[in-house]
Protein backbone atom coordinates (compact mmCIF):
# COMPACT_ATOMS: atom_id res chain seq x y z
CA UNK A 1 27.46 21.47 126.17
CA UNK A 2 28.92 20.26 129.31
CA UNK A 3 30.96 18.03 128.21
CA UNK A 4 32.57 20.81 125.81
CA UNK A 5 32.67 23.57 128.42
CA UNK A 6 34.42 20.63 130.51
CA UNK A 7 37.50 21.11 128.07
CA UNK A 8 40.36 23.55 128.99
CA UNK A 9 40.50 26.75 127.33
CA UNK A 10 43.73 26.54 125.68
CA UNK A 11 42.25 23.09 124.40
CA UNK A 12 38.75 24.69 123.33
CA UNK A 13 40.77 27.44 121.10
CA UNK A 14 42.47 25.07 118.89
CA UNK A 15 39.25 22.93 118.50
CA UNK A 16 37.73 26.09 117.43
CA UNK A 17 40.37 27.17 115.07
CA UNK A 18 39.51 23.56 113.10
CA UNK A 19 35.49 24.27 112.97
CA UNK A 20 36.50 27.71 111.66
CA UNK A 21 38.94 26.03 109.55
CA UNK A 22 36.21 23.72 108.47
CA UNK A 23 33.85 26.87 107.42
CA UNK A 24 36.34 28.21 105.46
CA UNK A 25 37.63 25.54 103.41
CA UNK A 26 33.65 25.34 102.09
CA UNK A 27 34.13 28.95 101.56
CA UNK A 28 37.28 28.75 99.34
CA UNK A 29 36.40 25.09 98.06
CA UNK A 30 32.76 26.50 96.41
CA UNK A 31 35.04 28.74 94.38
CA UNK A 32 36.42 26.11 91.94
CA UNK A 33 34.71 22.94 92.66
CA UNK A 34 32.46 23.35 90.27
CA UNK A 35 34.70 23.77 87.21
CA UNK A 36 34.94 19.79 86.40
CA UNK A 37 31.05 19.61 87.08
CA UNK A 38 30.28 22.20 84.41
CA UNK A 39 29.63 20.27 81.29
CA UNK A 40 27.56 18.14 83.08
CA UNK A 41 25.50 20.52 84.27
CA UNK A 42 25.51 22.55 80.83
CA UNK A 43 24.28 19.43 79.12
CA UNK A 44 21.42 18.91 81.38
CA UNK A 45 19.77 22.60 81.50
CA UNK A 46 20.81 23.21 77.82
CA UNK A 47 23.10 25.98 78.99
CA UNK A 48 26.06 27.33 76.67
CA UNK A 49 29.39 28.53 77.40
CA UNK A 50 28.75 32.13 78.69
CA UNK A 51 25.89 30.91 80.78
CA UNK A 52 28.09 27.95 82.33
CA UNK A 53 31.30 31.21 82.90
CA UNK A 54 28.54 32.89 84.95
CA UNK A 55 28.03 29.91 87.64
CA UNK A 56 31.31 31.01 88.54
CA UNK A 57 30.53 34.53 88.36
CA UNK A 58 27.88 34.83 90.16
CA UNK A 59 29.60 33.58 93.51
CA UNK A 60 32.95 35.51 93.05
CA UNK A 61 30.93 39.11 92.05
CA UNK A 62 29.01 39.11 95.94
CA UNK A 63 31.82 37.03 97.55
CA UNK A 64 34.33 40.14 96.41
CA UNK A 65 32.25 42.89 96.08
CA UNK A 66 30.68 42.38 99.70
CA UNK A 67 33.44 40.86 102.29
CA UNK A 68 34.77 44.65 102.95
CA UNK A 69 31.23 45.29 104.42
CA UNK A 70 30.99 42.09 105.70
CA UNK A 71 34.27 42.52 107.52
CA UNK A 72 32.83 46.12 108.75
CA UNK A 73 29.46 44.34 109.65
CA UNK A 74 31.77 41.77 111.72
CA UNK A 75 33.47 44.30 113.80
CA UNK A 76 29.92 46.08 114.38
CA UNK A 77 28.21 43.69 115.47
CA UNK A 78 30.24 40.65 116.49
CA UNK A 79 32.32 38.47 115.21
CA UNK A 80 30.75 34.86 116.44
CA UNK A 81 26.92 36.90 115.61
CA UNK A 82 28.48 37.50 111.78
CA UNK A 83 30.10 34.48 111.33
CA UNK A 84 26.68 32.19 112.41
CA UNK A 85 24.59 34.19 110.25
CA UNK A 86 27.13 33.93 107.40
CA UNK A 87 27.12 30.17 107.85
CA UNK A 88 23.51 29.23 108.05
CA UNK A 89 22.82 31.24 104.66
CA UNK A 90 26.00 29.84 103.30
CA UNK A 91 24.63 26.06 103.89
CA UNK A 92 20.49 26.98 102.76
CA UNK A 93 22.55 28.80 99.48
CA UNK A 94 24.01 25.35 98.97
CA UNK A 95 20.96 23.19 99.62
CA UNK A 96 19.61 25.38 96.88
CA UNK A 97 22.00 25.22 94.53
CA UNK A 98 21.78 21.48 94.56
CA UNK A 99 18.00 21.43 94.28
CA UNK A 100 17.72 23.73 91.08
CA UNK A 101 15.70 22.60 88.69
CA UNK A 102 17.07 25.66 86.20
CA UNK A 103 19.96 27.11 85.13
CA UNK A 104 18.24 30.24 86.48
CA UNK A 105 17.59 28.73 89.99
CA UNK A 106 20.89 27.76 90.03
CA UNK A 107 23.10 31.25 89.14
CA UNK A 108 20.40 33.06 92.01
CA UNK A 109 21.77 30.06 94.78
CA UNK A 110 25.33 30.68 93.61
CA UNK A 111 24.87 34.56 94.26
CA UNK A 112 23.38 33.90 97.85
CA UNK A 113 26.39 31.06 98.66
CA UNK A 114 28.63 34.39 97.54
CA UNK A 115 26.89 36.84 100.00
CA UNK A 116 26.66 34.66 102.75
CA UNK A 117 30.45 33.90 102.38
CA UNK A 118 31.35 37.62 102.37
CA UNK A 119 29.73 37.49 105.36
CA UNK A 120 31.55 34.25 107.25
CA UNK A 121 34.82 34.63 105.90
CA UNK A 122 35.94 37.77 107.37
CA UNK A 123 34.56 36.98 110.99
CA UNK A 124 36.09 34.02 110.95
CA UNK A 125 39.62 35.32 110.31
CA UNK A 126 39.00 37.77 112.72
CA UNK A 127 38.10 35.11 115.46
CA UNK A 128 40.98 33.71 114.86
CA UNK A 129 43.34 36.57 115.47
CA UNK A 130 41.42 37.23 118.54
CA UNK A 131 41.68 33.40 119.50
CA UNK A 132 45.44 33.66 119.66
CA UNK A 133 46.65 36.71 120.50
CA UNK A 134 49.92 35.05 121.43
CA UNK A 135 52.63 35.64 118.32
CA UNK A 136 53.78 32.34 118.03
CA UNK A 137 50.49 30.69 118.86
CA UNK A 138 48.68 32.96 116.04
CA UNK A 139 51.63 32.10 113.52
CA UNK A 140 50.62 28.23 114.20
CA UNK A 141 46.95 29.21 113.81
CA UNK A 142 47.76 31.66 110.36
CA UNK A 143 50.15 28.34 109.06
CA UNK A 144 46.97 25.87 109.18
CA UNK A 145 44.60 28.32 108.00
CA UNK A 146 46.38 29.39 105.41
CA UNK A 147 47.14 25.62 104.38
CA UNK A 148 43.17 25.61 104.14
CA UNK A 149 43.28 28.51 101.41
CA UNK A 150 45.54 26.35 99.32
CA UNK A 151 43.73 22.64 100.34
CA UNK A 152 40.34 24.47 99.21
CA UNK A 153 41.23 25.86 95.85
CA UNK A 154 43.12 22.77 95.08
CA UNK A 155 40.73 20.55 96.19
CA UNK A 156 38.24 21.80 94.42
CA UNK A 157 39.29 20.28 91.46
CA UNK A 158 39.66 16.79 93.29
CA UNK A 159 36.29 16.71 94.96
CA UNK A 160 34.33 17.91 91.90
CA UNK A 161 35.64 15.32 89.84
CA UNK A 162 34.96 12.70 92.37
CA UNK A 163 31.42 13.50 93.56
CA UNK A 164 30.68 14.68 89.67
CA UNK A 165 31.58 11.11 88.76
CA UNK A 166 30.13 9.20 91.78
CA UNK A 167 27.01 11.00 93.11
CA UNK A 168 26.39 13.56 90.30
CA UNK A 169 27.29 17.13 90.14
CA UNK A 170 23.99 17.80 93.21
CA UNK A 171 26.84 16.55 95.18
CA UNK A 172 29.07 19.24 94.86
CA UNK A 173 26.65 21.46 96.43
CA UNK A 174 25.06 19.19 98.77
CA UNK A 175 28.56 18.14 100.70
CA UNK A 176 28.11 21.83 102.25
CA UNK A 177 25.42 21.30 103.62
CA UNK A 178 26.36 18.47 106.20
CA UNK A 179 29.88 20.24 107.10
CA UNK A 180 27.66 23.62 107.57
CA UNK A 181 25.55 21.92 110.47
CA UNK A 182 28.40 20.62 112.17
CA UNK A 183 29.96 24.49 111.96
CA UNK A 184 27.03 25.91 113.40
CA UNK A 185 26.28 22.76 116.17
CA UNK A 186 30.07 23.27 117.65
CA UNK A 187 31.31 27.27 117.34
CA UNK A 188 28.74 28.53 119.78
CA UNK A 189 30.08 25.76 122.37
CA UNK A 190 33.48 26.50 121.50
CA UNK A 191 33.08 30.21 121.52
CA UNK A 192 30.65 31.53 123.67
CA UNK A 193 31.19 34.99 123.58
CA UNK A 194 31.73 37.82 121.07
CA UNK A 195 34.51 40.34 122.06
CA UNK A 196 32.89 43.70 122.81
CA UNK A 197 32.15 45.12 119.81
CA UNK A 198 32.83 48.75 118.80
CA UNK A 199 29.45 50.65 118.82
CA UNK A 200 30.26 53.54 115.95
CA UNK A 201 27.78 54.24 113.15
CA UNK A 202 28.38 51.97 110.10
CA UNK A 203 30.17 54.11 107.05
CA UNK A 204 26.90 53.07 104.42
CA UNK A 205 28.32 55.25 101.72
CA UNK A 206 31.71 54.20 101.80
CA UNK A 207 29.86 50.85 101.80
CA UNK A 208 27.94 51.60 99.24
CA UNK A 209 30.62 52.69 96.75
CA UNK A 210 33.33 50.32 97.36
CA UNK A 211 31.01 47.15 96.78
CA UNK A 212 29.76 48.76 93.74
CA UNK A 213 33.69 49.62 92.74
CA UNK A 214 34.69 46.25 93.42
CA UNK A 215 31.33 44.54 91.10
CA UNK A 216 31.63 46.66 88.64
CA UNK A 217 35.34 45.73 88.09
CA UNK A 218 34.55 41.41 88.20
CA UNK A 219 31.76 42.06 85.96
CA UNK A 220 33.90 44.50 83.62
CA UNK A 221 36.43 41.91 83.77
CA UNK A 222 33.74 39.00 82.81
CA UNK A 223 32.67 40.92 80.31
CA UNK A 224 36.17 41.85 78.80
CA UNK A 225 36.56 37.72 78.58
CA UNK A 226 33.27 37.50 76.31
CA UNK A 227 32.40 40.90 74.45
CA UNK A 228 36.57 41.85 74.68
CA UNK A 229 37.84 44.89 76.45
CA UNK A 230 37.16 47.59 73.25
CA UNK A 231 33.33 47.05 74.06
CA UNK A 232 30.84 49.83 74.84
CA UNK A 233 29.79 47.57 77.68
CA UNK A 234 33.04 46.57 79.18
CA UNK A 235 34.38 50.16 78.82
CA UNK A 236 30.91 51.44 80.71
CA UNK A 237 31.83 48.89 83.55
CA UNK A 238 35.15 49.57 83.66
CA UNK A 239 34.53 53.89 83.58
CA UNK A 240 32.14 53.08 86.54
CA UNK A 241 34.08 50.86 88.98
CA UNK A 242 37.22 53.92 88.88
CA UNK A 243 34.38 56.46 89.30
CA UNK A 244 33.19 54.69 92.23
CA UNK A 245 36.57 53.72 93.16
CA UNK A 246 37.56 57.01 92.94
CA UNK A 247 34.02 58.24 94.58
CA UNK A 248 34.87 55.98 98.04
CA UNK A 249 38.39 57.19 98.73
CA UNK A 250 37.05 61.03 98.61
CA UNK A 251 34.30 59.45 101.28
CA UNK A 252 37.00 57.57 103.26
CA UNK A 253 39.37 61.15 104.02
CA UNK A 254 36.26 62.91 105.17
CA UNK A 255 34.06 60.59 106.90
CA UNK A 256 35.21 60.64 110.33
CA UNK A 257 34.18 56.87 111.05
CA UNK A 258 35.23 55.38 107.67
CA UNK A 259 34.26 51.85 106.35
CA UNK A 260 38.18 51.07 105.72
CA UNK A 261 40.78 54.00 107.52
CA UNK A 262 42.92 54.60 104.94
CA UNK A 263 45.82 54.74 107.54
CA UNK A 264 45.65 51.33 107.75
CA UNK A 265 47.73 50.83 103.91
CA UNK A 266 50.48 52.19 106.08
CA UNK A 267 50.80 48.82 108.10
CA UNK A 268 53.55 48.09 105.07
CA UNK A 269 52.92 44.32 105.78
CA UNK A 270 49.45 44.40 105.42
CA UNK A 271 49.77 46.36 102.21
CA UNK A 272 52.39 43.47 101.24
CA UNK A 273 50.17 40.78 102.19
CA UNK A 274 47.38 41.81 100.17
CA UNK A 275 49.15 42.54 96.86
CA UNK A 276 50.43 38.96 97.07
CA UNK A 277 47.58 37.49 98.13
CA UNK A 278 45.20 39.68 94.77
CA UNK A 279 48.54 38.21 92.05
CA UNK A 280 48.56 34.58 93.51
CA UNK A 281 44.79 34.10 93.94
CA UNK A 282 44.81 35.51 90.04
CA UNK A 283 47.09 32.76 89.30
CA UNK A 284 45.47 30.23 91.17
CA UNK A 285 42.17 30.44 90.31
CA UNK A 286 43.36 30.60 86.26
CA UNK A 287 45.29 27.63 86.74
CA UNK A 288 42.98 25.24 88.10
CA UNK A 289 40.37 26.10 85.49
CA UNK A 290 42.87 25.55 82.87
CA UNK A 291 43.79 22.02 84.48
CA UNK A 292 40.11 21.17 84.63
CA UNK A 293 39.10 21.94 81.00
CA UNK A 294 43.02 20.80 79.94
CA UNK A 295 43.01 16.91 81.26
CA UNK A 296 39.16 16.72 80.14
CA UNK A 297 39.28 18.59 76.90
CA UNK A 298 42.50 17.59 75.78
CA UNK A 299 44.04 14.89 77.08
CA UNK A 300 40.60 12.84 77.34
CA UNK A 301 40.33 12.09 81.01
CA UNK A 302 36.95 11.83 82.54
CA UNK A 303 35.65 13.71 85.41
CA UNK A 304 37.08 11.10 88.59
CA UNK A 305 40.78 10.83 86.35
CA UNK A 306 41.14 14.71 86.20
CA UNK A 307 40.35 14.81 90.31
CA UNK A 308 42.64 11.97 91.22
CA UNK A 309 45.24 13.78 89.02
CA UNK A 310 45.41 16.46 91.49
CA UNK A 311 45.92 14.46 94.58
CA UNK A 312 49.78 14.45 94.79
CA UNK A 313 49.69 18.50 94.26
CA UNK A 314 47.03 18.45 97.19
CA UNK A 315 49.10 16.33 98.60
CA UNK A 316 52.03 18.41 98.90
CA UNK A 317 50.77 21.74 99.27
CA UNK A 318 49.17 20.06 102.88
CA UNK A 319 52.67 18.80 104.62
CA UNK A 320 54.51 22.17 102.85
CA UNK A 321 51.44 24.44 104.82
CA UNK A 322 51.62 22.20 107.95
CA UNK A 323 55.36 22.79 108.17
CA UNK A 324 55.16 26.35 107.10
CA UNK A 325 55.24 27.52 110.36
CA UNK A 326 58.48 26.18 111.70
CA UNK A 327 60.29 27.72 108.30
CA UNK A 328 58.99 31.07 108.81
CA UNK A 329 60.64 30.70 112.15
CA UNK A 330 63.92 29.68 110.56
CA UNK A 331 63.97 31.58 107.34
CA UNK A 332 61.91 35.14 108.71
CA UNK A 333 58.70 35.46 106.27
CA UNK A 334 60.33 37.19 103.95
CA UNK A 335 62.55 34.63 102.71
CA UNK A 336 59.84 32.00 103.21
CA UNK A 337 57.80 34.06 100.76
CA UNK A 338 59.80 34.46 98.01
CA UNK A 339 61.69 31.09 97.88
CA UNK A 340 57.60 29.67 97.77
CA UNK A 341 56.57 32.33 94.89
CA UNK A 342 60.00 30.87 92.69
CA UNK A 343 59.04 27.64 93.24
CA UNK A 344 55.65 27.84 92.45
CA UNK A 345 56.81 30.06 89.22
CA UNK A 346 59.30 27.01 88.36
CA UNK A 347 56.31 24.95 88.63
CA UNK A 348 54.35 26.99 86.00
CA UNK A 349 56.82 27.33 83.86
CA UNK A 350 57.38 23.47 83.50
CA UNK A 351 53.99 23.07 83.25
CA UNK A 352 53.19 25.29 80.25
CA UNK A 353 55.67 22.74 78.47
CA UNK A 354 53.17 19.88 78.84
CA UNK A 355 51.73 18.69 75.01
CA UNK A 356 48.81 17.83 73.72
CA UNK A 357 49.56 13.90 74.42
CA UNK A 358 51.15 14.43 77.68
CA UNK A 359 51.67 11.43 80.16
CA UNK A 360 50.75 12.18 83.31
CA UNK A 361 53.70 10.78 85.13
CA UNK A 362 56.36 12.42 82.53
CA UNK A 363 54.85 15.84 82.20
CA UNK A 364 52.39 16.81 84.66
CA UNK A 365 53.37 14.83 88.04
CA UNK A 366 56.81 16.87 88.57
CA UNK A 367 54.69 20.54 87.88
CA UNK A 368 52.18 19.30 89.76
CA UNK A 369 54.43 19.06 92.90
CA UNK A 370 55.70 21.69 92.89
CA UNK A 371 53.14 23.91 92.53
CA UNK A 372 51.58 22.51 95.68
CA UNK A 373 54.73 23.38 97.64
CA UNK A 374 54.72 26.85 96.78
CA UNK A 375 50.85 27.60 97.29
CA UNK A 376 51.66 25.73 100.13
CA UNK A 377 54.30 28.18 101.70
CA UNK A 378 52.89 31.46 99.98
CA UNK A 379 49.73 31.15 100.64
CA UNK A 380 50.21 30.60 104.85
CA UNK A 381 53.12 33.52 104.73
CA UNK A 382 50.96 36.06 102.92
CA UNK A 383 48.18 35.54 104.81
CA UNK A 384 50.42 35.98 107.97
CA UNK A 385 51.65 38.84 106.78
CA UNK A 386 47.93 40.47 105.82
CA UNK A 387 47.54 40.46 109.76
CA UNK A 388 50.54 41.84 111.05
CA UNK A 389 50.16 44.28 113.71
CA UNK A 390 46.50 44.19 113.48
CA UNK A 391 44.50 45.16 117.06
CA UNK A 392 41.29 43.97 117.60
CA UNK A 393 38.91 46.60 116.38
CA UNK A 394 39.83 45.71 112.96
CA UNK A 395 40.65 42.24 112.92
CA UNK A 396 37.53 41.99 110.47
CA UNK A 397 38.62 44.39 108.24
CA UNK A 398 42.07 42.90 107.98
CA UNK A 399 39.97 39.58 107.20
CA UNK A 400 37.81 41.11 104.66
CA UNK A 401 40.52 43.01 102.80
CA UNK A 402 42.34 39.51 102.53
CA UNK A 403 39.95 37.37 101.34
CA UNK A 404 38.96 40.32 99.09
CA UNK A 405 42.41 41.01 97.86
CA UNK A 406 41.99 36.64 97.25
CA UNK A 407 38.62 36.84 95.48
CA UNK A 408 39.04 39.29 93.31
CA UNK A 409 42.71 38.79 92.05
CA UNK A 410 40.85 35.18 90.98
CA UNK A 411 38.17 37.08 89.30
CA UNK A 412 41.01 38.89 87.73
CA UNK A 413 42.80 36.03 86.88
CA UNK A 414 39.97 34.04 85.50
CA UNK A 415 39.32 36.64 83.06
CA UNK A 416 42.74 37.76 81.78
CA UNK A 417 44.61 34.77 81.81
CA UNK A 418 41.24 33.14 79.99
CA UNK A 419 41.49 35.62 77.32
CA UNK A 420 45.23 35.37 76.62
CA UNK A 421 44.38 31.16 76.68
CA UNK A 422 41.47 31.73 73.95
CA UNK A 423 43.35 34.08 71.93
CA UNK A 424 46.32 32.21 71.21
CA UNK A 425 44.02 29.50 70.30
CA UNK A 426 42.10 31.10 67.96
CA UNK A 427 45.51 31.93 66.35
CA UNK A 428 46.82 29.02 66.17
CA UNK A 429 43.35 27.09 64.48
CA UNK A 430 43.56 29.95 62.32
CA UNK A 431 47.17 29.04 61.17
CA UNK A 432 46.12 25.22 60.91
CA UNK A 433 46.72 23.64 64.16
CA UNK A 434 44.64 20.81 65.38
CA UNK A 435 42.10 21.57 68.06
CA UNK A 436 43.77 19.86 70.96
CA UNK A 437 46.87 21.30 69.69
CA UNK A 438 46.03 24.85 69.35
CA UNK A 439 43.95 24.20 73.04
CA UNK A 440 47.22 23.12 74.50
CA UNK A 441 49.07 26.14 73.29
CA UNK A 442 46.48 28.20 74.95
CA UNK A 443 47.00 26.86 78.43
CA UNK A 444 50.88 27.03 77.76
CA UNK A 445 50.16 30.52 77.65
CA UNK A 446 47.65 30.78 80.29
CA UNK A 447 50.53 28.70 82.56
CA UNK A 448 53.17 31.39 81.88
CA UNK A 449 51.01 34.19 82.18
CA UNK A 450 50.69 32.90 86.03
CA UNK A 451 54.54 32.30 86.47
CA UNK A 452 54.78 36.01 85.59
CA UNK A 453 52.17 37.12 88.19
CA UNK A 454 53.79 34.80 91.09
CA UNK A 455 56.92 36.20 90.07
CA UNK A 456 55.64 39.82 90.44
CA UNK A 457 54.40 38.55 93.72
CA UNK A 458 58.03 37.68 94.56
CA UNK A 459 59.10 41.10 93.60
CA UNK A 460 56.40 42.60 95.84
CA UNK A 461 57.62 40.33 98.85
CA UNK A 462 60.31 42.34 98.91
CA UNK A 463 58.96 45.43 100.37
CA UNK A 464 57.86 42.73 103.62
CA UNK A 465 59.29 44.10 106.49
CA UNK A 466 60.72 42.06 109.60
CA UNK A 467 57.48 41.99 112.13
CA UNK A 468 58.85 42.92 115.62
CA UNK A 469 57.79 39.58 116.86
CA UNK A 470 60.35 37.35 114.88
C-alpha cells in the first residue's frame, strides 16, 4: 500500500484506468468467448441447439436489462463501492460457471456473471470520466477504453478457441477468475475514495419497469430466433416490453427524482453515441458468431485454427484504437466516425463474398483487416461521444446507458441477423444446395445485413455535433 500511495497522482490515474480497463475487457470478453466453446460443451451435458443459444442468453438478458439500475445504483452509492461489489460477484459467477457439473448449473452462473457485470461496468466508466476530467486527458482515457470494447468482443473468439483447444472449455471461465483478484487487490490502492455521492431516493419503479422493458425485449427477440416472430409467445413478450416501455417514460415525466432524466436525450451527442453504439454492437456481436460457427462448420477448422484466424483483425483493431485519439484530434469525431463505420461496412461487404472453400489468405485475411480498423475507430469515437458533456452526478448513468445501448443492440443483432442467416439457408437446402453451401449463403447474408446496420450508423453520425472542447 505504501509503495502504491508512494506513486504520483497523475501516475496513479492512468494505472487505474488499466485495472479498470482490465475489468472491463472480462466484462465485454464473457460476451462472445464462449461461442467456439459451445459444441464442446453441448456434447458433454447432452445439450441441443436452443439450450446451447441460451448460454449466451442468459448473460446478455441481466447484463442489459440491469446496467441502467446498476448505473443508478453507482451514482447512489459510489462508484469504487459499485464497481468492487460488481467485481467480486463477477469473478465467484465465473468460478461457477467453470465448476458446473450441468447444463443447468451452468445457464444460473452465466445469469449471475450478467448481473454482476451490470453492476461493474457502469461504475467503471463512470470512474473513469471522473479520473480525467481534463478534455484531452479523458479523450486519451475514452481512446484506450474504447479499444478494450473492440479487443474484448474480438478476442473472444481468439481466446475461446485457444483455451477450448488447450485447457478445455473450464478455461474460458476460469481465466476470470485470476484477472478478477488482481482488479479487486489494486483499485482500492489506486482509488481510495468514492466522489461524494448524491444522497436522493432511488427511482424503484422506474427501475422496475425499464429492466423489465429491456428483458422482455432480449427474450422476445430470443424467442423470435426459435419459435419466429408470428408466435403467441414472442408477440406476448414483445406486447409487454412496449407496455413497460411505455409504462417507465409516463414514471420518468412525473417522478421528480427519476431513474434516467429524460432531459438528458437532449445532450444530442449522447443521443448520437448511443444509437451507434445499439447498430454496431448488433453487428458485432452477429458477426463474430457467424465467424465462429462459419470457419468450424464450414470451412472445417478446429477450435485453436478458428482463434488464430482472428489474430490479424485483433491485431488491427488494437494499433487503429491506440491511435484513435490523435485522429479525432485531426479529423473532429465526426469525420473519424463515419470514415470508421465505411470501412468497417467495406469490410462486411467483402466478407459476405467469401465461399464455401474459402482460403484464408485470399478471402478472409483482407475482410478481416479491415473490419478491425473500423471497430477500432468507431468503437473509441462513439463511446467518446456517449460522454460528452456529462457532469459528475451522472457519469454512471451515461455508463450504463452505453454499455446498455452495446448489450442490447448485440442481443438484437444476435437474433435478427441469426434469423435472416437460417432462413436463407433453409431456402437454399430446400432448392438443392449442399449444406456447407447453403450455410455459406446464410452468413453472406448475415455479413450484409451488418454492412447495412454500420452504414445506418454512419448515417446517424451525422447528427454528431462539434463538442466545444475540440
Amino acid at each position: 500500500m505504501t509503495t502504491i500511495t508512494a506513486i504520483p497522482r497523475s501516475t496513479r490515474r492512468w494505472l487505474a484506468l488499466v485495472v479498470l480497463a482490465l475489468a472491463q475487457f472480462l466484462v465485454i470478453l464473457d460476451a462472445s468467448i464462449v461461442n467456439v466453446a459451445l459444441p464442446v460443451v453441448g456434447a458433454q451435458f447432452g445439450l441441443d441447439t436452443v439450450t446451447l443459444a441460451w448460454v449466451i442468453t442468459a448473460y446478455v438478458l441481466p447484463f442489459g436489462g440491469l446496467l441502467l439500475l446498476g448505473g443508478r445504483l453507482a451514482d447512489r452509492y459510489g462508484h469504487r463501492r459499485l464497481f468492487l461489489i460488481g467485481t467480486v460477484g463477477f469473478v465467484a459467477a465465473s468460478a461457477l460457471a467453470g465448476l458446473a457439473g450441468g447444463g443447468e448449473m451452468l445457464l444460473v452462473a452465466r445469469a449471475l456473471q450478467g448481473a454482476s457485470a451490470a453492476l461493474l461496468a457502469p461504475a467503471a466508466l463512470a470512474l473513469l470520466t471522473q479520473l480525467f476530467p481534463e478534455p484531452a486527458d479523458r479523450t486519451k482515457a475514452l481512446g484506450i477504453w474504447g479499444s478494450v470494447a473492440g479487443i474484448g468482443a474480438v478476442a473472444g473468439v481468439l481466446l475461446g478457441g485457444v483455451l477450448t483447444a488447450s485447457l478445455g472449455w473450464r478455461a474460458v471461465f476460469f481465466v476470470n477468475v485470476p484477472i478478477g483478484l488482481l482488479v479487486l487487490v489494486f483499485i482500492p490502492m489506486l482509488i481510495t475514495r468514492d466522489p461524494a455521492t448524491a444522497r436522493t431516493r432511488l427511482d424503484f419503479a422506474g427501475a422496475a419497469t425499464i429492466t423489465g422493458a429491456l428483458v422482455a425485449a432480449v427474450f422476445a427477440l430470443s424467442m423470435a430466433q426459435q419459435l419466429g416472430f408470428a408466435h403467441p409467445v414472442t408477440l406476448g413478450l414483445i406486447a409487454a416490453a412496449l407496455a413497460l416501455g411505455a409504462a417507465f417514460i409516463a414514471i420518468e415525466r412525473r417522478t421528480a427524482e427519476p431513474l434516467v432524466p429524460l432531459g438528458i436525450f437532449r445532450n444530442r451527442n449522447l443521443a448520437t453515441g448511443n444509437v451507434i453504439v445499439l447498430l454496431v454492437g448488433a453487428a458485432m456481436v452477429g458477426l463474430f458468431f457467424a465467424i465462429s460457427v462459419y470457419t468450424q462448420s464450414v470451412l472445417g477448422y478446429d477450435a485453436l485454427q478458428a482463434g488464430l484466424s482472428q489474430l490479424p483483425l485483433a491485431g488491427v483493431l488494437v494499433l487503429v484504437a491506440g491511435s484513435a485519439p490523435a485522429i479525432i484530434g485531426r479529423l473532429g469525431e465526426k469525420r473519424t466516425l463515419i470514415v470508421s463505420l465505411v470501412v468497417l461496412a467495406a469490410g462486411l461487404v467483402w466478407l459476405s463474398a467469401a465461399p464455401s472453400d474459402a482460403v484464408y489468405l485470399v478471402h478472409l485475411l483482407g475482410p478481416g483487416l479491415l473490419i478491425g480498423a473500423g471497430i477500432g475507430g468507431a468503437l473509441v469515437t462513439a463511446t467518446q461521444l456517449s460522454v460528452d458533456g456529462v457532469q459528475g452526478g451522472e457519469a454512471g448513468l451515461a455508463g450504463g446507458l452505453v454499455n446498455t445501448s452495446q448489450q442490447i443492440g448485440g442481443a438484437l443483432g444476435l437474433a435478427v441477423l441469426a434469423s435472416i442467416a437460417t432462413a436463407r439457408t433453409g431456402d437454399l437446402v430446400s432448392a438443392g444446395a449442399t449444406v456447407p453451401d447453403a450455410l455459406t449463403g446464410g452468413f453472406s447474408w448475415l455479413f450484409l445485413g451488418a454492412a447495412a446496420l454500420v452504414l445506418l450508423a454512419a448515417a446517424v453520425a451525422g447528427f454528431a455535433r462539434r463538442p466545444a472542447a475540440q
